[in-house]
Protein backbone atom coordinates (compact mmCIF):
# COMPACT_ATOMS: atom_id res chain seq x y z
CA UNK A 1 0.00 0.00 0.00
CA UNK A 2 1.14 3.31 -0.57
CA UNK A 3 0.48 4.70 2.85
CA UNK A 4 2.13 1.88 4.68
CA UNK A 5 5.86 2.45 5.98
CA UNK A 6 8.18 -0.10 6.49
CA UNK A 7 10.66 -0.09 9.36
CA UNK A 8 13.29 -3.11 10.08
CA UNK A 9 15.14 -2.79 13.60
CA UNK A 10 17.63 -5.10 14.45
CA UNK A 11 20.04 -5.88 17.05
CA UNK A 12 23.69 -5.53 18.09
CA UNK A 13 26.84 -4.86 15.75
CA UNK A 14 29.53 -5.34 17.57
CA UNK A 15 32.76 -3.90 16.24
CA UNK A 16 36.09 -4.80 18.46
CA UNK A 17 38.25 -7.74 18.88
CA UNK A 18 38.26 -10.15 15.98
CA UNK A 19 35.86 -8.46 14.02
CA UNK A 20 37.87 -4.87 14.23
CA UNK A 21 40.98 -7.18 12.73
CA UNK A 22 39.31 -8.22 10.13
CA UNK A 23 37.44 -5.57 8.49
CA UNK A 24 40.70 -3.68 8.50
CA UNK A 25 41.66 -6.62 6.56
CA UNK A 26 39.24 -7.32 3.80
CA UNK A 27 37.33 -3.80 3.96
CA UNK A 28 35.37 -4.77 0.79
CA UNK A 29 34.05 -8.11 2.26
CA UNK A 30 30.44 -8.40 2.02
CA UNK A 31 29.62 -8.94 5.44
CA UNK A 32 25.54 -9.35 4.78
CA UNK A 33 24.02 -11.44 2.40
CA UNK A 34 22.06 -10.73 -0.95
CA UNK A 35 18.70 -11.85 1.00
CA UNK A 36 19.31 -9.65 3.83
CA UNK A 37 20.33 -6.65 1.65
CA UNK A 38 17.42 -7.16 -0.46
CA UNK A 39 15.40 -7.29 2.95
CA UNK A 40 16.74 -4.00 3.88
CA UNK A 41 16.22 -2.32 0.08
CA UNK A 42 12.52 -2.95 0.27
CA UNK A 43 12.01 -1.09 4.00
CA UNK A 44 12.01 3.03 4.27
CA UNK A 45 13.60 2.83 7.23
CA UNK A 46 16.43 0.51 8.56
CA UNK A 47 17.74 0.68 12.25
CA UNK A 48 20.52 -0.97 13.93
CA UNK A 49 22.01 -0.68 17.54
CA UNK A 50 26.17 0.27 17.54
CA UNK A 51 27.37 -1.59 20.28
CA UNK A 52 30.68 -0.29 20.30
CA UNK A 53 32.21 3.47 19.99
CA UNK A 54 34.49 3.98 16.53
CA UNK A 55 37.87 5.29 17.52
CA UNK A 56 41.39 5.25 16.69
CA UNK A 57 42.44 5.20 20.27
CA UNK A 58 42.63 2.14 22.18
CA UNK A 59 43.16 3.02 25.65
CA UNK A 60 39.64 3.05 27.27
CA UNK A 61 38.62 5.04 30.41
CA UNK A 62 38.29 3.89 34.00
CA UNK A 63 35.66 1.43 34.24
CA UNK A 64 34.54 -1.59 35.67
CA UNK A 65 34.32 -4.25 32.85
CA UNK A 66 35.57 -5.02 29.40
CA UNK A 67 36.25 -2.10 26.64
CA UNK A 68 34.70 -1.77 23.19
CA UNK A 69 35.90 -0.16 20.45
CA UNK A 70 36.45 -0.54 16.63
CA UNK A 71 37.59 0.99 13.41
CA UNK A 72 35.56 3.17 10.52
CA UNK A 73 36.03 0.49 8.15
CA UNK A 74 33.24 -1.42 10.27
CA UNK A 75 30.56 1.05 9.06
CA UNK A 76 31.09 0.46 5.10
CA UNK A 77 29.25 -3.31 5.57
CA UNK A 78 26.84 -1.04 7.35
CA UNK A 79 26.36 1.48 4.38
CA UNK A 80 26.18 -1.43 1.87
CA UNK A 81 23.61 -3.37 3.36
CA UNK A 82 21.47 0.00 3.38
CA UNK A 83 21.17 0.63 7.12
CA UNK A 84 20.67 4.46 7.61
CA UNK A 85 20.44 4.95 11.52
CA UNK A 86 22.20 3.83 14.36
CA UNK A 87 20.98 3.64 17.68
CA UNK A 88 24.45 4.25 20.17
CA UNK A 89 23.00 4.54 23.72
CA UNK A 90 24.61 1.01 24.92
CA UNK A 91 26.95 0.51 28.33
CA UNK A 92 29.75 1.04 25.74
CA UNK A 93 29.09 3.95 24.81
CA UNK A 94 31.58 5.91 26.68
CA UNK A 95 34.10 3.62 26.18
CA UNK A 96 36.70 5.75 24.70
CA UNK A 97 35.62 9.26 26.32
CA UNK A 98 34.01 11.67 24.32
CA UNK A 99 36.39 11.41 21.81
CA UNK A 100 34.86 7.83 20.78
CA UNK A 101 31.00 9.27 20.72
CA UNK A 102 32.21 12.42 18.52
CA UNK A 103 34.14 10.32 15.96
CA UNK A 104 31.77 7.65 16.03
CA UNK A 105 28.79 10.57 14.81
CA UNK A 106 31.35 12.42 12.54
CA UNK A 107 32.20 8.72 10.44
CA UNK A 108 28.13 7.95 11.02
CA UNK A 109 26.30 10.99 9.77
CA UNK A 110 29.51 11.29 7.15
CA UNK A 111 27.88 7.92 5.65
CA UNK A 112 24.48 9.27 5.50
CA UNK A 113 23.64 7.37 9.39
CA UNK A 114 21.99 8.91 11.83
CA UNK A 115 22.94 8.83 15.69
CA UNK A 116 20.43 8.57 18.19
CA UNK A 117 20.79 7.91 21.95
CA UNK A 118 24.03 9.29 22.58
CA UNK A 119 25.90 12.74 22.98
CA UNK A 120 28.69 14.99 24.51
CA UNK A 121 25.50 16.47 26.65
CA UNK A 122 22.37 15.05 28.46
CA UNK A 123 20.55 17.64 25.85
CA UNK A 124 22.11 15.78 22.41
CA UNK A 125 22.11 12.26 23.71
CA UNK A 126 17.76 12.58 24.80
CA UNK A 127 17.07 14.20 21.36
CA UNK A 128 14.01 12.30 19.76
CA UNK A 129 14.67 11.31 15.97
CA UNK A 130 11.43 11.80 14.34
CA UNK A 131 11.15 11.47 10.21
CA UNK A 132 8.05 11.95 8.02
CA UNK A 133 7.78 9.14 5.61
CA UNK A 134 4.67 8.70 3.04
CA UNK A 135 2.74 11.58 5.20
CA UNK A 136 3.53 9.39 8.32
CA UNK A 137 5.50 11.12 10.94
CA UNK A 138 8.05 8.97 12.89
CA UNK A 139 9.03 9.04 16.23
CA UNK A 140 12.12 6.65 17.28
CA UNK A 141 13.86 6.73 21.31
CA UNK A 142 16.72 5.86 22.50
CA UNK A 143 17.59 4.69 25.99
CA UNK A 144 20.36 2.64 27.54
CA UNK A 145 21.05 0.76 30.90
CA UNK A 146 23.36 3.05 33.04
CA UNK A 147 26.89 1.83 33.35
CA UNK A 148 29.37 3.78 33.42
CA UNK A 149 28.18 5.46 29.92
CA UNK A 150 25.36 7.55 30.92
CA UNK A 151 25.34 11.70 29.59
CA UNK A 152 24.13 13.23 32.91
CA UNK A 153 27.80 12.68 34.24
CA UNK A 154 29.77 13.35 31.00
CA UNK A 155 29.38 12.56 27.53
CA UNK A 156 27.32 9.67 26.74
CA UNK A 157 24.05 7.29 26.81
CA UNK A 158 20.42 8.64 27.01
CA UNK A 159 19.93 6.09 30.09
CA UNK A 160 17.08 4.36 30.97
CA UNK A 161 15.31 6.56 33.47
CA UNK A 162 11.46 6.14 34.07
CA UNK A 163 10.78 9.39 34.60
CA UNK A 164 12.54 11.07 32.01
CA UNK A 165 11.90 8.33 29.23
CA UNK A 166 8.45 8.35 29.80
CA UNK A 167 8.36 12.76 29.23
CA UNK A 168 10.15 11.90 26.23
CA UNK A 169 7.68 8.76 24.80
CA UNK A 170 4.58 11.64 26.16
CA UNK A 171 6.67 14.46 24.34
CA UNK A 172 7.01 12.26 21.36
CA UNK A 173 3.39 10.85 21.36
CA UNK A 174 2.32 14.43 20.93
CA UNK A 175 4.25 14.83 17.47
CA UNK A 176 4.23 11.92 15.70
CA UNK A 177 2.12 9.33 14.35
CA UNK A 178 4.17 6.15 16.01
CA UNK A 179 6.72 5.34 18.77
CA UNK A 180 9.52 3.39 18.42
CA UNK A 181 11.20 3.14 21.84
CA UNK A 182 14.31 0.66 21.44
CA UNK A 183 16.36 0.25 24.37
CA UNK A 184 19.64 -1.61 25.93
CA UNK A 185 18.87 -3.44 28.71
CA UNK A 186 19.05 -7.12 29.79
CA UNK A 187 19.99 -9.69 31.41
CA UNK A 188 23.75 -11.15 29.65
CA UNK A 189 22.81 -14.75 28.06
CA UNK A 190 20.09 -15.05 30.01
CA UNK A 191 16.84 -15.71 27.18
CA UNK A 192 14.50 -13.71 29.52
CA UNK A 193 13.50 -10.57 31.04
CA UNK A 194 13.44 -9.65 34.64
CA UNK A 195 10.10 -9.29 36.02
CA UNK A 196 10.92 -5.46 36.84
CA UNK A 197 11.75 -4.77 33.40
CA UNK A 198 8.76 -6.29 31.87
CA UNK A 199 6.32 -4.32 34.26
CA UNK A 200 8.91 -0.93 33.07
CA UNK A 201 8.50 -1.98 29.33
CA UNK A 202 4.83 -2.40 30.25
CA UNK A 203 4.27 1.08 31.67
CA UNK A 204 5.74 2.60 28.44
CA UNK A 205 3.62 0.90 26.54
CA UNK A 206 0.70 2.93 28.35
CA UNK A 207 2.65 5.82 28.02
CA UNK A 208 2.07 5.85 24.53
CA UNK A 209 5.16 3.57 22.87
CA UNK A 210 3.35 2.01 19.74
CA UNK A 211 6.30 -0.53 19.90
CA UNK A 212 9.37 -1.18 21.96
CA UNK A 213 12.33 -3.42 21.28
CA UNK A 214 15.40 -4.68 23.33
CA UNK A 215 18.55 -5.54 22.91
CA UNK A 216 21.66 -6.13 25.25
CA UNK A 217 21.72 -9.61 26.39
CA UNK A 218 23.57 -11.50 23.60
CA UNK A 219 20.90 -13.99 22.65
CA UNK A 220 17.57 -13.93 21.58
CA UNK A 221 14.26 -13.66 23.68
CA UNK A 222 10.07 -13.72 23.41
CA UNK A 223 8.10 -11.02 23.36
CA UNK A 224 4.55 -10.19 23.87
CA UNK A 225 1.94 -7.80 22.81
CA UNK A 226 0.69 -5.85 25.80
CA UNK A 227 -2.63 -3.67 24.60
CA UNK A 228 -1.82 -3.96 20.88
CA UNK A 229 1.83 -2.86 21.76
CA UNK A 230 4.28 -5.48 20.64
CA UNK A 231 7.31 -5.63 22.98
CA UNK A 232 10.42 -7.88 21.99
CA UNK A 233 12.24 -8.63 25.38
CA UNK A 234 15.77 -8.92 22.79
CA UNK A 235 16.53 -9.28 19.24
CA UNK A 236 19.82 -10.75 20.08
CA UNK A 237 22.96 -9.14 17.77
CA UNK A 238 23.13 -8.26 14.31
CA UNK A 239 26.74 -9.56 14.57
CA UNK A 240 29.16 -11.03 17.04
CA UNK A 241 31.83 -13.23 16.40
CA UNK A 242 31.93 -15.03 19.42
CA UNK A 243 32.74 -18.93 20.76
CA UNK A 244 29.16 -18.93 21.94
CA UNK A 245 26.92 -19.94 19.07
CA UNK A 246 24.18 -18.54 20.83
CA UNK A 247 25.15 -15.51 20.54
CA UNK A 248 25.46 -15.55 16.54
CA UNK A 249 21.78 -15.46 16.22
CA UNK A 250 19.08 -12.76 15.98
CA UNK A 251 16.05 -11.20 14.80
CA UNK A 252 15.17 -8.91 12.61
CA UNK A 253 11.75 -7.34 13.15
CA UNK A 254 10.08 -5.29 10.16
CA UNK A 255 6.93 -3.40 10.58
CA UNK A 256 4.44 -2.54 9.01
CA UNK A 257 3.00 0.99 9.81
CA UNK A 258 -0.38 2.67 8.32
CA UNK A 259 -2.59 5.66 9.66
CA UNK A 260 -4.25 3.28 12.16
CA UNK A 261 -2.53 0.01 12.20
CA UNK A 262 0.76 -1.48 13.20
CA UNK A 263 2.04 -5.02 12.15
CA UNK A 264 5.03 -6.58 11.84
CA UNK A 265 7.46 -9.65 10.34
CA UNK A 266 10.19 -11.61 12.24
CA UNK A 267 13.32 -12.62 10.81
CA UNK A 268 16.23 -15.03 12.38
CA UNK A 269 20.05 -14.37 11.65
CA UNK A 270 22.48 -15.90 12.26
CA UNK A 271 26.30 -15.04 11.63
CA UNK A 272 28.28 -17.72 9.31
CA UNK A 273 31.53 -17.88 10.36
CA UNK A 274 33.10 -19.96 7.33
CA UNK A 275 31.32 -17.65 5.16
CA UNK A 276 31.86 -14.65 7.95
CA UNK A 277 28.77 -13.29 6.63
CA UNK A 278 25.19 -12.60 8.34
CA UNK A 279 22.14 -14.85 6.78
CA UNK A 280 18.84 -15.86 7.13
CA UNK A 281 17.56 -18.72 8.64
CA UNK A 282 16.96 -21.27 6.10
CA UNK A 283 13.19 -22.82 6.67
CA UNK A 284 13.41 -26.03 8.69
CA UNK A 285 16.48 -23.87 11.20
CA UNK A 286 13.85 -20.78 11.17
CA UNK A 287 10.97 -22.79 12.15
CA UNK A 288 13.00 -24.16 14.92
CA UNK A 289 14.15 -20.19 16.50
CA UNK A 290 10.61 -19.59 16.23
CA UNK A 291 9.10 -21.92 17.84
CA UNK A 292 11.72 -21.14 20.83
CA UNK A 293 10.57 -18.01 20.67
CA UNK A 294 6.78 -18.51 21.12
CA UNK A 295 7.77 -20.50 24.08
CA UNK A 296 9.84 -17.96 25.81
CA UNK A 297 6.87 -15.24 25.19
CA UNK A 298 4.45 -18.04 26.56
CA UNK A 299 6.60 -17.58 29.88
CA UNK A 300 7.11 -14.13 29.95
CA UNK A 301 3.29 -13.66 29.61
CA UNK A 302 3.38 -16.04 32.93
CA UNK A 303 4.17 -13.98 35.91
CA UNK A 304 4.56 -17.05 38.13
CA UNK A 305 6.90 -18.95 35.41
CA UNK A 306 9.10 -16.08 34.64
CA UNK A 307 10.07 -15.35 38.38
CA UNK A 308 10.93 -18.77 38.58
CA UNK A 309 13.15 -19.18 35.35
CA UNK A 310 14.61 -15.59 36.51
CA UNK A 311 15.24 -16.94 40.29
CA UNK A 312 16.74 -20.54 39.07
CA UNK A 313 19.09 -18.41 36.70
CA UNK A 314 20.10 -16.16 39.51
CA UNK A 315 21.29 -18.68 41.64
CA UNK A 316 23.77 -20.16 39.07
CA UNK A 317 25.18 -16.59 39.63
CA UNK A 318 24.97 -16.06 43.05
CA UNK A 319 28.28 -16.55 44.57
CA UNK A 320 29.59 -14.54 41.02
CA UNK A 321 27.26 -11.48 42.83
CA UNK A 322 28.31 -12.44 46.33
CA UNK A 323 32.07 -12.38 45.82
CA UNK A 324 31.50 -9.04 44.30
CA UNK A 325 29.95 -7.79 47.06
CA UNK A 326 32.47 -8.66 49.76
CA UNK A 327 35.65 -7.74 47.51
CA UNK A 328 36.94 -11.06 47.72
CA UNK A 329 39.50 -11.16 44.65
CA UNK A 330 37.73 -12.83 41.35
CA UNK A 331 40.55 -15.27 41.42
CA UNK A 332 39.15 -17.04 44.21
CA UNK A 333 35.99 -17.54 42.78
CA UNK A 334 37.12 -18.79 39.61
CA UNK A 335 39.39 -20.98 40.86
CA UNK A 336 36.43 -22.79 42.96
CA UNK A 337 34.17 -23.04 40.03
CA UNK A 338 37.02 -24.50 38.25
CA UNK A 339 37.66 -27.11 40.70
CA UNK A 340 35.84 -29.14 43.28
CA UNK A 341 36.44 -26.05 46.50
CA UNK A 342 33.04 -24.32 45.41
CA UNK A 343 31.42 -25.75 48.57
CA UNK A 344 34.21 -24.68 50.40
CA UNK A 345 34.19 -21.21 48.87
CA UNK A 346 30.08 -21.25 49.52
CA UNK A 347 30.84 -21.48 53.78
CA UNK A 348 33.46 -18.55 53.19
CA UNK A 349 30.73 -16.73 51.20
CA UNK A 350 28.14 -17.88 54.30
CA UNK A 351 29.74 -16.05 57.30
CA UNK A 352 28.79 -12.26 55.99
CA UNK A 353 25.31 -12.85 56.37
CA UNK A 354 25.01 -9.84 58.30
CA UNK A 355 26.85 -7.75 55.86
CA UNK A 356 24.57 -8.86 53.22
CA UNK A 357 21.93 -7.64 55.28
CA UNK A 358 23.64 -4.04 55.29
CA UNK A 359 23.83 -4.39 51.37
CA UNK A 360 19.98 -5.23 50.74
CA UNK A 361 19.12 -2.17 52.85
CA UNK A 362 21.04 -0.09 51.13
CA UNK A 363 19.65 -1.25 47.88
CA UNK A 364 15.82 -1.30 48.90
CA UNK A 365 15.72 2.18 50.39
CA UNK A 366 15.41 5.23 48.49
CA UNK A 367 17.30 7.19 50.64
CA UNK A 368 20.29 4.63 51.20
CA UNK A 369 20.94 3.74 47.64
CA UNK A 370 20.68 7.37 46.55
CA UNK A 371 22.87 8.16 48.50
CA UNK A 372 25.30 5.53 48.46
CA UNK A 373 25.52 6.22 44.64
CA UNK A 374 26.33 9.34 45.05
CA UNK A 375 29.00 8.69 47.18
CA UNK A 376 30.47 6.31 44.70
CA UNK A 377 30.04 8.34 41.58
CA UNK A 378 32.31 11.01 43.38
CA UNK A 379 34.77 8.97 44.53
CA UNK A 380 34.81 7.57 40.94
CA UNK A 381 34.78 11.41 39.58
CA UNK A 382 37.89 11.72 41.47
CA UNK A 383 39.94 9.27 40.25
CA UNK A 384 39.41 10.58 36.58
């Protein structure tokens, strides 16, 4: 129809490591198929998620956690495959200062991309993008987890902040004819939500999203549609070379927007590494991603279930989280796990009960975890 635009979002390109070597390499290597470029030619508007800042430098800032960071020849696969926008509010964002974000928008918009979510101010990285296509106005958001990428401290992520997210969905509502809110947030390789997030996503869907997607957690998850609001708990990655295959697959979601109606498409990925190329799904290997998929959304749509996958999942992590807290070194708790001492290492973890105590009050009162975070972020302000 001639009123209907057509909008693909997909997930996370990520740029560093083995990927950054070999782009520099083979620059011309066409890194997405003819069925997923001809995919992309046929839609008015194609969206991707930058996981990683583009920057010549290498040495990262202070940070808890692993750097990101790749070269400008990772955009051309990008430009050929006929992407034009790139959402950049991730927890890498900041990775390389505000040098990183301002080189990554120079080589973007250079290329005829777009940068949403992300800015040397709180004022450039909030900025809705909103584009008029067939007499259809556009409204697409950006928000991020907060790390330590987020704008209101320095240069950065439009983070995920109820309060000012939903002004911005209400501000947006007000101006266009659809929402697209697309976030990153989730839970790493875990294939579902946390309940929290899916009563957040939820509440933005009242607020007047007409349809929000996530991204984040490596792998792909359900989704559900919540008062004719489709919500996709994560698309997985665009691309990521990595030695879990799980985390070579995603989704590519294409909608379908008219005056009064919103629909939309699914499409798996995955990433070929023989071929090093992103594809589709063939049939029999699609069928089989979606039908995992209608089982995960059958569980997020199941309050009960879901707390229970989320709970089981958290204690396969718990003494990761516990030796955190404490500030025992990481050493110890990988050795344990790597040998038979875990139970040993679990009575060690046992005798700060009471400190873990101190820790949950912190973290379920307003007051306490305000302010603890503030004391943090200056202590952290110092040391830059």
């Amino acid at each position: 129809m001639a009123d209907t635009v057509s909008i693909s979002v997909s997930g996370d390109y990520h740029i560093y490591g083995k990927f950054d070597s070999y782009i520099r390499k083979f620059p011309d290597k066409e890194i997405f198929d003819n069925e997923l470029v001809s995919l992309f030619s046929g839609c008015d508007w194609n969206i991707f998620n930058l996981e990683d800042p583009i920057s010549e430098r290498r040495q990262g800032i202070l940070k808890f956690g692993p750097h990101g960071v790749g070269s400008k020849e990772s955009i051309v696969p990008i430009i050929k495959a006929g992407f034009n926008t790139a959402t950049f509010a991730t927890n890498h964002t900041f990775d390389m200062g505000d040098e990183g974000i301002m080189t990554t928008i120079d080589t973007c918009r250079a290329n005829g991309i777009d940068v949403i979510g992300a800015g040397i101010s709180n004022k450039t990285s909030r900025e809705i993008k909103y584009r008029t296509i067939k007499d259809l106005k556009i409204a697409v958001l950006n928000f991020s987890r907060v790390e330590f990428n987020v704008s209101n401290v320095h240069g950065g992520a439009n983070q995920l902040d109820t309060i000012d997210n939903v002004n911005d969905i209400l501000e947006a509502k007000k101006n266009a004819d659809a929402v697209f809110v697309i976030i990153h947030e989730g839970i790493d390789l875990f294939e579902l939500p946390y309940p929290l997030l899916v009563k957040q996503m939820r509440f933005y869907a009242d607020m007047g999203a007409s349809a929000i997607i996530l991204h984040h957690s490596r792998i792909v998850s359900g989704y559900e549609i919540y008062k004719g609001v489709p919500i996709f708990y994560g698309i997985g990655n665009l691309l990521h070379i990595s030695k879990n295959e799980n985390e070579h697959k995603g989704l590519i979601v294409k909608f379908q927007i008219s005056r009064n109606n919103l629909q939309f498409q699914i499409f798996p990925i995955k990433f070929d590494e023989e071929k090093m190329q992103v594809v589709l799904f063939k049939t029999e290997e699609k069928n089989e991603v979606l039908k995992k998929i209608q089982e995960l959304s059958e569980i997020i749509c199941d309050h009960k279930r879901l707390q229970e996958k989320w709970e089981g999942f958290l204690l396969s992590k718990k003494e990761l989280y516990l030796t955190l807290l404490t500030g025992y070194p990481m050493l110890f708790y990988k050795v344990a796990k790597k040998t038979k001492l875990l139970f040993i290492y679990r009575k060690l973890l046992s005798f700060n009960k009471r400190k873990y105590l101190s820790f949950l009050n912190i973290l379920r009162c307003q007051t306490h975890e305000q302010n603890t975070r503030r004391i943090l972020e200056l202590i952290y302000k110092e040391k830059l």
